[in-house]
N, C-alpha and C. Protein backbone atom coordinates (compact mmCIF):
# COMPACT_ATOMS: atom_id res chain seq x y z
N UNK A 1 0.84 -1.19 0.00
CA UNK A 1 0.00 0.00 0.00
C UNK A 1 0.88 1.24 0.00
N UNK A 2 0.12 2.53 -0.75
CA UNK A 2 1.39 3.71 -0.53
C UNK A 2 1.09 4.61 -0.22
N UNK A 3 1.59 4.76 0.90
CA UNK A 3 0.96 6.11 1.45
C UNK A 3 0.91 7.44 0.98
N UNK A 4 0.26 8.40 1.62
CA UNK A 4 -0.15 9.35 0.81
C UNK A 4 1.54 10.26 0.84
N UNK A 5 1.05 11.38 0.19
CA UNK A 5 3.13 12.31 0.18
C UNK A 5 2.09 13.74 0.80
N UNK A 6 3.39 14.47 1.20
CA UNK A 6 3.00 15.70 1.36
C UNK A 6 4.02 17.23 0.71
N UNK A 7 3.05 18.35 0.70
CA UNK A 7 4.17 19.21 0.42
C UNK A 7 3.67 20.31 1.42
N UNK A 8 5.21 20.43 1.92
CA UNK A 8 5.11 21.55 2.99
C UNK A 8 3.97 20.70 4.50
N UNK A 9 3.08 21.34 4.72
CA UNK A 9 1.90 20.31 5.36
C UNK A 9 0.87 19.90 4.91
N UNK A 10 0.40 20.23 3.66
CA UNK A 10 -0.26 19.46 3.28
C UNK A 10 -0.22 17.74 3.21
N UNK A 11 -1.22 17.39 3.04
CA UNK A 11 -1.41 15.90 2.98
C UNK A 11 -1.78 15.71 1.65
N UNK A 12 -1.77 14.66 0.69
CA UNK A 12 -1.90 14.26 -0.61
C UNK A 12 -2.51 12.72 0.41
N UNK A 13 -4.06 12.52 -0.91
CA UNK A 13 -3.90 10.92 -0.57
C UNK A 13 -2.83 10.38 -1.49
N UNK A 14 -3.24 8.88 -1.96
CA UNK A 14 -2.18 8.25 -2.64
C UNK A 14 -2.91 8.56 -4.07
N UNK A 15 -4.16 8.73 -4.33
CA UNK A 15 -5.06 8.88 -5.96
C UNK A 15 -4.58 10.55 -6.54
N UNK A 16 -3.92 11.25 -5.41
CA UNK A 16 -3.90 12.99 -5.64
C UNK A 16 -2.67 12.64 -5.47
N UNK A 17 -1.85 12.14 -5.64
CA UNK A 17 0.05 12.93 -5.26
C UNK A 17 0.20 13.26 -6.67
N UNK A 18 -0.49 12.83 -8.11
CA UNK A 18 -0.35 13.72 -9.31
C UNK A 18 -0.22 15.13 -9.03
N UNK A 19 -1.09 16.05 -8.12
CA UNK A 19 -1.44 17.15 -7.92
C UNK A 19 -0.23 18.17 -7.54
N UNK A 20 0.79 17.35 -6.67
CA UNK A 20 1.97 18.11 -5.85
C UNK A 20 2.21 19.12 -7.12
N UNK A 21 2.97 18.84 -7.97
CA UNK A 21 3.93 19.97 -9.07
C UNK A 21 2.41 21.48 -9.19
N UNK A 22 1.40 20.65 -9.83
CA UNK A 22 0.92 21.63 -9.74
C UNK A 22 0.11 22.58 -8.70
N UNK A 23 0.03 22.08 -7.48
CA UNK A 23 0.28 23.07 -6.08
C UNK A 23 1.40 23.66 -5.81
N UNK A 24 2.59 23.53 -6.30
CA UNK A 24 4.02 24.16 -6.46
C UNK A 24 3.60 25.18 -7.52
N UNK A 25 2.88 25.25 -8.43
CA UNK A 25 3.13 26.02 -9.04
C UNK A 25 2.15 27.27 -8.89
N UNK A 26 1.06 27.07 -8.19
CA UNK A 26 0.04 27.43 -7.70
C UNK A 26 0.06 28.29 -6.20
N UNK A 27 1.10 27.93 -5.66
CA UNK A 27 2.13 28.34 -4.14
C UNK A 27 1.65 29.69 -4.44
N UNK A 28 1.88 30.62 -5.56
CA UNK A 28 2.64 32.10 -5.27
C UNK A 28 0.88 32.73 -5.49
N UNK A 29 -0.43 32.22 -6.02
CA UNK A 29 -0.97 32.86 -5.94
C UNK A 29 -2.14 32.24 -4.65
N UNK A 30 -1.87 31.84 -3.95
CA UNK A 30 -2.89 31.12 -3.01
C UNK A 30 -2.34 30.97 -1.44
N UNK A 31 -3.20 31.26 -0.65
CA UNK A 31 -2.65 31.15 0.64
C UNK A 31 -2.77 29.89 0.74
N UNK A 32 -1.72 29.09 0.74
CA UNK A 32 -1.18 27.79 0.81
C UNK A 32 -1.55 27.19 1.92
N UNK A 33 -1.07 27.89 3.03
CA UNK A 33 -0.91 27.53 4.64
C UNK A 33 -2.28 27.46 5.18
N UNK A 34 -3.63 27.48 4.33
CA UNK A 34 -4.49 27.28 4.79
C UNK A 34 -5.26 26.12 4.98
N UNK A 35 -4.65 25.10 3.71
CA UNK A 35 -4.88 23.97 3.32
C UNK A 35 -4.27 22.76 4.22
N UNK A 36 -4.86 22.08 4.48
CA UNK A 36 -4.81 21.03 5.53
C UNK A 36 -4.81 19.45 4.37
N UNK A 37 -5.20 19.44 3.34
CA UNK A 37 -5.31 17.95 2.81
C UNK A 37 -6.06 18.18 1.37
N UNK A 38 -5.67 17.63 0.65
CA UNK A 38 -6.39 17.15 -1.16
C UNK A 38 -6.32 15.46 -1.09
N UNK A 39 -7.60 15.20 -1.21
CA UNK A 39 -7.99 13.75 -1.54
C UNK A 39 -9.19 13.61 -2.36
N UNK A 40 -9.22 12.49 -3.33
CA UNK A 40 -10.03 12.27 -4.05
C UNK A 40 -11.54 11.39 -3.27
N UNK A 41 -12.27 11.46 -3.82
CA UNK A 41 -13.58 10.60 -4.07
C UNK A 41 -14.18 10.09 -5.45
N UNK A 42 -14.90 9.01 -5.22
CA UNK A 42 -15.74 8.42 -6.37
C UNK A 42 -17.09 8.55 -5.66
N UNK A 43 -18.20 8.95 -6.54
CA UNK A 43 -19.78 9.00 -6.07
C UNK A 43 -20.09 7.77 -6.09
N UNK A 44 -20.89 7.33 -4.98
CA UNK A 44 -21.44 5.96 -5.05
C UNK A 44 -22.45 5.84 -6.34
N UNK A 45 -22.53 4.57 -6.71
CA UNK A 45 -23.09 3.97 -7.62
C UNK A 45 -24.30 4.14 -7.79
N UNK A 46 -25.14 4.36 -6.54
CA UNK A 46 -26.38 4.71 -6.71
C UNK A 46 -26.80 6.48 -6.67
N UNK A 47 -25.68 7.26 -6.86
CA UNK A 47 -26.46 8.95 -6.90
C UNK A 47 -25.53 9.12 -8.48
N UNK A 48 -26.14 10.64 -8.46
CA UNK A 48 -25.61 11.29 -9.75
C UNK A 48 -24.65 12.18 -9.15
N UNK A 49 -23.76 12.87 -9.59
CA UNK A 49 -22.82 13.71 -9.18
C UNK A 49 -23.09 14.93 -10.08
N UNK A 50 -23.41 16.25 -9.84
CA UNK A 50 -22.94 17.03 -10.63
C UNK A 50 -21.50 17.81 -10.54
N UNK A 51 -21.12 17.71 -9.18
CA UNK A 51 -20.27 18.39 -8.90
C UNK A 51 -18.42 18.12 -9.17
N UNK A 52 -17.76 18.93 -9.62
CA UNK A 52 -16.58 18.53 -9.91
C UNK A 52 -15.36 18.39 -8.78
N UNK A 53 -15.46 19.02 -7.66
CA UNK A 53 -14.94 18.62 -6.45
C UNK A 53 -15.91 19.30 -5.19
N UNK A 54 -15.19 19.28 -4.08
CA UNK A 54 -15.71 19.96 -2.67
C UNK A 54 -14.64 20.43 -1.81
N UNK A 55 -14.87 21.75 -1.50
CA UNK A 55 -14.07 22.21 -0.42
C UNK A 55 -14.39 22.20 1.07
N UNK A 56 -14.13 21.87 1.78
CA UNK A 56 -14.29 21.91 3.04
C UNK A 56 -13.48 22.53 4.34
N UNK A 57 -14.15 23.03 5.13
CA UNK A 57 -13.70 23.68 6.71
C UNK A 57 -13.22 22.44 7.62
N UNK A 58 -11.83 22.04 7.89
CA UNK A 58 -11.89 21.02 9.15
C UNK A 58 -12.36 22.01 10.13
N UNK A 59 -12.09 21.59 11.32
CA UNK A 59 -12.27 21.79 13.12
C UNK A 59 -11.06 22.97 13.32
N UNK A 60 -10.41 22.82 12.81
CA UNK A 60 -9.14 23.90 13.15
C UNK A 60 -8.91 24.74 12.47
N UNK A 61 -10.16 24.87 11.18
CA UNK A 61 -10.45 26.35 10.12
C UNK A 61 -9.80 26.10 8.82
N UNK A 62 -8.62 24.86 8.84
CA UNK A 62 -8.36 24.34 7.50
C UNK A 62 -9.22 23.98 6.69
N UNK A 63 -8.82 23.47 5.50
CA UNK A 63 -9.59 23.36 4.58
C UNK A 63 -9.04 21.78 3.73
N UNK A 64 -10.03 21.15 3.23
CA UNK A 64 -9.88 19.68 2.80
C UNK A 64 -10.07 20.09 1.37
N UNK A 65 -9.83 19.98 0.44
CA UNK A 65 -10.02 19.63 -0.79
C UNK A 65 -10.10 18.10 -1.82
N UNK A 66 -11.82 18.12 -2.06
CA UNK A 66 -11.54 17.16 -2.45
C UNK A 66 -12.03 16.52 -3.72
N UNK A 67 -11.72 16.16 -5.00
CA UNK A 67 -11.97 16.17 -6.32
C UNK A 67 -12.64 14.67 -6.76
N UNK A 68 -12.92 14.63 -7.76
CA UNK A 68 -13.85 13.36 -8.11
C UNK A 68 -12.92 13.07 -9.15
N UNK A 69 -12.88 12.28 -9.22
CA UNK A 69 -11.91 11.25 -10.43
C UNK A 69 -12.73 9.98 -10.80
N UNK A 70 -13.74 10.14 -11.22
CA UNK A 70 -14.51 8.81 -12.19
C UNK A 70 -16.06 9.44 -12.02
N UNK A 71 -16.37 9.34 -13.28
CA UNK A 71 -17.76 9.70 -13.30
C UNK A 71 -19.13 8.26 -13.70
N UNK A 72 -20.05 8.02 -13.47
CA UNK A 72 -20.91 6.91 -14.32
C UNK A 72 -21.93 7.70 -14.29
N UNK A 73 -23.21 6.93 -14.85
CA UNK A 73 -24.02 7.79 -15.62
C UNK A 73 -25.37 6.83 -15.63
N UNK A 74 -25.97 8.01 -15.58
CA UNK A 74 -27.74 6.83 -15.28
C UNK A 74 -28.28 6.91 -16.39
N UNK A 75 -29.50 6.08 -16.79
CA UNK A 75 -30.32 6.59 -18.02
C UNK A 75 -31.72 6.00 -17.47
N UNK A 76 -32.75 6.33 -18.15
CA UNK A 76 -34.11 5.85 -17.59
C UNK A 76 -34.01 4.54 -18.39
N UNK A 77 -34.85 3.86 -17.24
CA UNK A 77 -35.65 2.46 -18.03
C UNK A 77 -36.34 2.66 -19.03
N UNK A 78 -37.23 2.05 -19.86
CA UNK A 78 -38.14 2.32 -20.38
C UNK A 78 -39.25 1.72 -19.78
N UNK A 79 -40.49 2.82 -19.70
CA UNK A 79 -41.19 2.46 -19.32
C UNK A 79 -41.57 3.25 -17.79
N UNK A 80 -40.51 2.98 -17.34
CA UNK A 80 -40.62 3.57 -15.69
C UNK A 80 -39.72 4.58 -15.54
N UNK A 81 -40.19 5.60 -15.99
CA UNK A 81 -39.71 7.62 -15.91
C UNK A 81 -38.74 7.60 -14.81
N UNK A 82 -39.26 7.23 -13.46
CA UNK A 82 -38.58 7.59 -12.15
C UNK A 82 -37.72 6.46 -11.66
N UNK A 83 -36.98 5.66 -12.74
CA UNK A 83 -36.05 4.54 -12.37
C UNK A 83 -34.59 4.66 -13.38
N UNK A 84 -33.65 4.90 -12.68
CA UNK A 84 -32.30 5.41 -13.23
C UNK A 84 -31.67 3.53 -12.78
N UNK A 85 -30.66 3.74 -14.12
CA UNK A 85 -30.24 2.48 -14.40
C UNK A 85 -28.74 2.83 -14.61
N UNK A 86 -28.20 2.33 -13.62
CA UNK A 86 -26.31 2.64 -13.73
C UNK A 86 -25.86 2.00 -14.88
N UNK A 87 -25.66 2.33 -15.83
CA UNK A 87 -24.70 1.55 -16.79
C UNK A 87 -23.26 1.73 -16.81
N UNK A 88 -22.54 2.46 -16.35
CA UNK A 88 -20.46 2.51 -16.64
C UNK A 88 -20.10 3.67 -15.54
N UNK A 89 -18.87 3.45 -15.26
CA UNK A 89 -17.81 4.16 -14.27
C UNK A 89 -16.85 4.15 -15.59
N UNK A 90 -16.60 5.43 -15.60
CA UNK A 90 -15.36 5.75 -16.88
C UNK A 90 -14.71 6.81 -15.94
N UNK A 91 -13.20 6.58 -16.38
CA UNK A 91 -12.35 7.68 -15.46
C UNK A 91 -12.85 9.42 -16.38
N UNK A 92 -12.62 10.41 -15.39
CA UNK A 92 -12.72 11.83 -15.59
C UNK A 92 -11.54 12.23 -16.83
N UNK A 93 -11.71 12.90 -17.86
CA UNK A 93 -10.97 13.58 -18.44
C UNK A 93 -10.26 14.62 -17.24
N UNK A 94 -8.39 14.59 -18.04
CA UNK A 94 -7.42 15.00 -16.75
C UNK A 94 -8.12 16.55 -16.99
N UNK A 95 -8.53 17.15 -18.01
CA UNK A 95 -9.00 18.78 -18.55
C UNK A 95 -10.22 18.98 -17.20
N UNK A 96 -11.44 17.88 -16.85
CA UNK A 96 -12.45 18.49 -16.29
C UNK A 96 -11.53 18.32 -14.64
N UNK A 97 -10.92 17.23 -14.52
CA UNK A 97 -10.72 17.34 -13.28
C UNK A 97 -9.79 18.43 -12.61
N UNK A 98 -8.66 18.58 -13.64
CA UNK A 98 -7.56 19.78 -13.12
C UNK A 98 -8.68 21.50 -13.04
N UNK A 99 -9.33 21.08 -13.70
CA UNK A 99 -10.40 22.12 -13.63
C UNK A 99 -11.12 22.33 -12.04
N UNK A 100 -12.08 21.39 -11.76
CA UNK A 100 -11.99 21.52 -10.81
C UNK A 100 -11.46 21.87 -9.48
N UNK A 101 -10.03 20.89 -9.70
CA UNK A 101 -9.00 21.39 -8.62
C UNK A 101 -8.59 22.94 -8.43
N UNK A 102 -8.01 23.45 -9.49
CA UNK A 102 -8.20 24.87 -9.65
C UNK A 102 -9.16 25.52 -9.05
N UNK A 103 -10.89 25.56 -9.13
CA UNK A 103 -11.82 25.96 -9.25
C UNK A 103 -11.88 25.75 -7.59
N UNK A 104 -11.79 24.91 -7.00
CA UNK A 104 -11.64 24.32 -5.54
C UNK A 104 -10.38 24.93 -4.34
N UNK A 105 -9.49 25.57 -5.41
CA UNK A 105 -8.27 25.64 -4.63
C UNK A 105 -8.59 27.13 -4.76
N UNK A 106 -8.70 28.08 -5.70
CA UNK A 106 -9.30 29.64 -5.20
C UNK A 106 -10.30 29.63 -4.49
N UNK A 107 -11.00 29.03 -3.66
CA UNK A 107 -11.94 29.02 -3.05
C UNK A 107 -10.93 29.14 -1.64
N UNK A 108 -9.79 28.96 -1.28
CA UNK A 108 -8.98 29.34 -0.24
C UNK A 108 -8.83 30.86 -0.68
N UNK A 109 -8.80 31.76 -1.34
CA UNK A 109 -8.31 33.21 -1.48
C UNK A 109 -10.00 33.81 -1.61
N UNK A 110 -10.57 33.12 -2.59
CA UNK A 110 -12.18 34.17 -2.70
C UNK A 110 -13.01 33.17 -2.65
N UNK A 111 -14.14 33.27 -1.10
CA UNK A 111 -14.79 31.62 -1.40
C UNK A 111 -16.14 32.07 -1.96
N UNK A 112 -16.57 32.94 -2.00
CA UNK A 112 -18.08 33.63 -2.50
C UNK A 112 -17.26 33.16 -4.41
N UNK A 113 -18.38 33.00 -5.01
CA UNK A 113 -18.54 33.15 -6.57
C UNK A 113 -18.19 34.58 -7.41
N UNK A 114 -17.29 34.93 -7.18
CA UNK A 114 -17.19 36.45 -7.55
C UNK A 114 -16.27 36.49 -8.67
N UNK A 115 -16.34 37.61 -9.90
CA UNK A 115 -15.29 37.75 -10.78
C UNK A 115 -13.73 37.63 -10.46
N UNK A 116 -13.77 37.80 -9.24
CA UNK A 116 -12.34 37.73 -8.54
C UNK A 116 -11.53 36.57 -8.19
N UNK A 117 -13.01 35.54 -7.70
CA UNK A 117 -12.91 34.64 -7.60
C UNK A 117 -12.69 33.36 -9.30
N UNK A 118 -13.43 33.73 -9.82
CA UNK A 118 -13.02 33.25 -11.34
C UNK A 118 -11.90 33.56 -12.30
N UNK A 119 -11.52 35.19 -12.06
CA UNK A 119 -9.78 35.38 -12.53
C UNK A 119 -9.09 34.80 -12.04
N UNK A 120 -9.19 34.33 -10.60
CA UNK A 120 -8.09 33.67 -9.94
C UNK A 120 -8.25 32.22 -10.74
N UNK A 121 -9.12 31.90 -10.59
CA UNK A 121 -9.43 30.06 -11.11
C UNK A 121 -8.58 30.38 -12.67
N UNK A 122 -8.84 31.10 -13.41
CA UNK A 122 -7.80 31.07 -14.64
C UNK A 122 -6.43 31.51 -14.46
N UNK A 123 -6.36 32.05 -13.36
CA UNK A 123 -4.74 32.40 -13.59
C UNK A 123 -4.40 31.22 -12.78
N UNK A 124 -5.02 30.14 -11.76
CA UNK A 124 -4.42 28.93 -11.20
C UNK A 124 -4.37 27.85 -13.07
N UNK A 125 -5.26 27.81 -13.66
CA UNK A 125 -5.11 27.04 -14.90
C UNK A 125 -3.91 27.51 -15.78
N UNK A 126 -3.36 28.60 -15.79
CA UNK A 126 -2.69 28.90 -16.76
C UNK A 126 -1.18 28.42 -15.84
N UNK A 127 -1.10 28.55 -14.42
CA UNK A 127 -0.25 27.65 -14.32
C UNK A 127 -0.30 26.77 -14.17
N UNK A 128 -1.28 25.74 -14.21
CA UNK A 128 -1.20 24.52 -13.97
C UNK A 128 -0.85 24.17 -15.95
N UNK A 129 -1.38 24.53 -16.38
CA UNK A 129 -0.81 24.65 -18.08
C UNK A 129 0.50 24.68 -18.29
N UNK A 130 1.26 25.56 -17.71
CA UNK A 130 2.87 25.81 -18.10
C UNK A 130 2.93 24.69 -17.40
N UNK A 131 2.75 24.04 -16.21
CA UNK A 131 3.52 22.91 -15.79
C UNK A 131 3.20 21.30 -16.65
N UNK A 132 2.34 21.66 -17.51
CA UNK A 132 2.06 20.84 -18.32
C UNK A 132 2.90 20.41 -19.48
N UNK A 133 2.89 21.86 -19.98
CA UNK A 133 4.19 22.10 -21.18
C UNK A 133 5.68 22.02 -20.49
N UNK A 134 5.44 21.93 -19.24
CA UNK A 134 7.00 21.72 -18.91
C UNK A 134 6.99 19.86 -19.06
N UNK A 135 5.86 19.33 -18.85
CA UNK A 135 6.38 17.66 -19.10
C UNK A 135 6.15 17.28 -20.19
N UNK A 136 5.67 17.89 -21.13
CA UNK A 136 5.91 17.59 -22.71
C UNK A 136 4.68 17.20 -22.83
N UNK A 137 3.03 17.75 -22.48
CA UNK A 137 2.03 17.14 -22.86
C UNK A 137 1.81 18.45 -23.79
N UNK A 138 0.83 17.89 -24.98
CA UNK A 138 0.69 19.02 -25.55
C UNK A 138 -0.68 18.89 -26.25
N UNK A 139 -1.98 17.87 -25.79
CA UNK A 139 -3.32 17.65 -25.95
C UNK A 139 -3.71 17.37 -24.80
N UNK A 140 -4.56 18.33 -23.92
CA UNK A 140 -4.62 18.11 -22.55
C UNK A 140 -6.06 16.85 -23.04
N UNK A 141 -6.55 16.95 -24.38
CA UNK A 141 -8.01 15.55 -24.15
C UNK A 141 -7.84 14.12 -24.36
N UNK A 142 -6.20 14.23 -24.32
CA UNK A 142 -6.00 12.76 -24.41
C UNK A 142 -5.14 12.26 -23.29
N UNK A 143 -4.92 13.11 -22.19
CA UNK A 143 -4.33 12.78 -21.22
C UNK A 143 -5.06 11.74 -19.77
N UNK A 144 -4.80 10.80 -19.72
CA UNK A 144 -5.56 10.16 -19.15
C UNK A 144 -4.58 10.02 -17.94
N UNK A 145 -4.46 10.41 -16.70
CA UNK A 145 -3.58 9.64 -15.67
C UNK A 145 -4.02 8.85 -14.34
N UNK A 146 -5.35 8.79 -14.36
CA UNK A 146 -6.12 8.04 -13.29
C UNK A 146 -6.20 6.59 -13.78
């Protein structure tokens, strides 16, 4: 089994230590030291998910971050309107999830929905981008690393 890594104090589970480089790169615009942990989840089998991650308050005012990495998908029966039928668990495109993370991690600097709060979410993507082009990816829709 492998345990999770950390940077600085943060905690990484073992499904998020992808994430470290780009929280390094993310350091200079985010109060870092607020963050207590990034770990993933999968939605159980029986709900729908709309959501692309969750931020959370621990007990000591930190904050948990935590992202979804696999999506599945219901469809109706036929016949019976109000009966959803699980058909597949397919992993998340790396584009919606780094999205998220981003989108989750300015929520430590602006947590209300505000324009301020959304410049920041693009200027966390544009570095999480250069650290992309620093490992030689250069089609973020075919990047699969889950």
């Amino acid at each position: 089994m492998i345990k999770g890594q950390k940077l600085g104090k943060i905690k990484f589970s073992p499904s998020m230590i992808w994430a470290i480089p780009f929280f390094r790169a993310m350091r200079p615009l985010i109060p870092i030291e607020k963050l207590l942990a990034v770990k993933s989840y999968r939605t159980p089998k029986t709900k729908q998910e709309d959501s692309d991650g969750i931020i959370d308050r621990d007990t000591n005012g930190k904050f948990v971050i935590k992202i979804r990495l696999s999506d599945h998908v219901f469809e109706t029966i036929k016949n019976k309107p109000l009966t959803l039928q699980f058909y597949n668990r397919s992993p998340r495109r790396f584009w919606y999830i780094l999205s998220g993370l981003c989108h989750e991690t300015s929520h430590l600097k602006h947590w209300l929905h505000t324009p301020e709060h959304f410049r920041l979410e693009c200027r966390l993507m544009l570095r999480c981008y250069k650290v992309l082009v620093k490992m030689g990816v250069k089609d973020l829709y075919r990047v699969d690393i889950i």
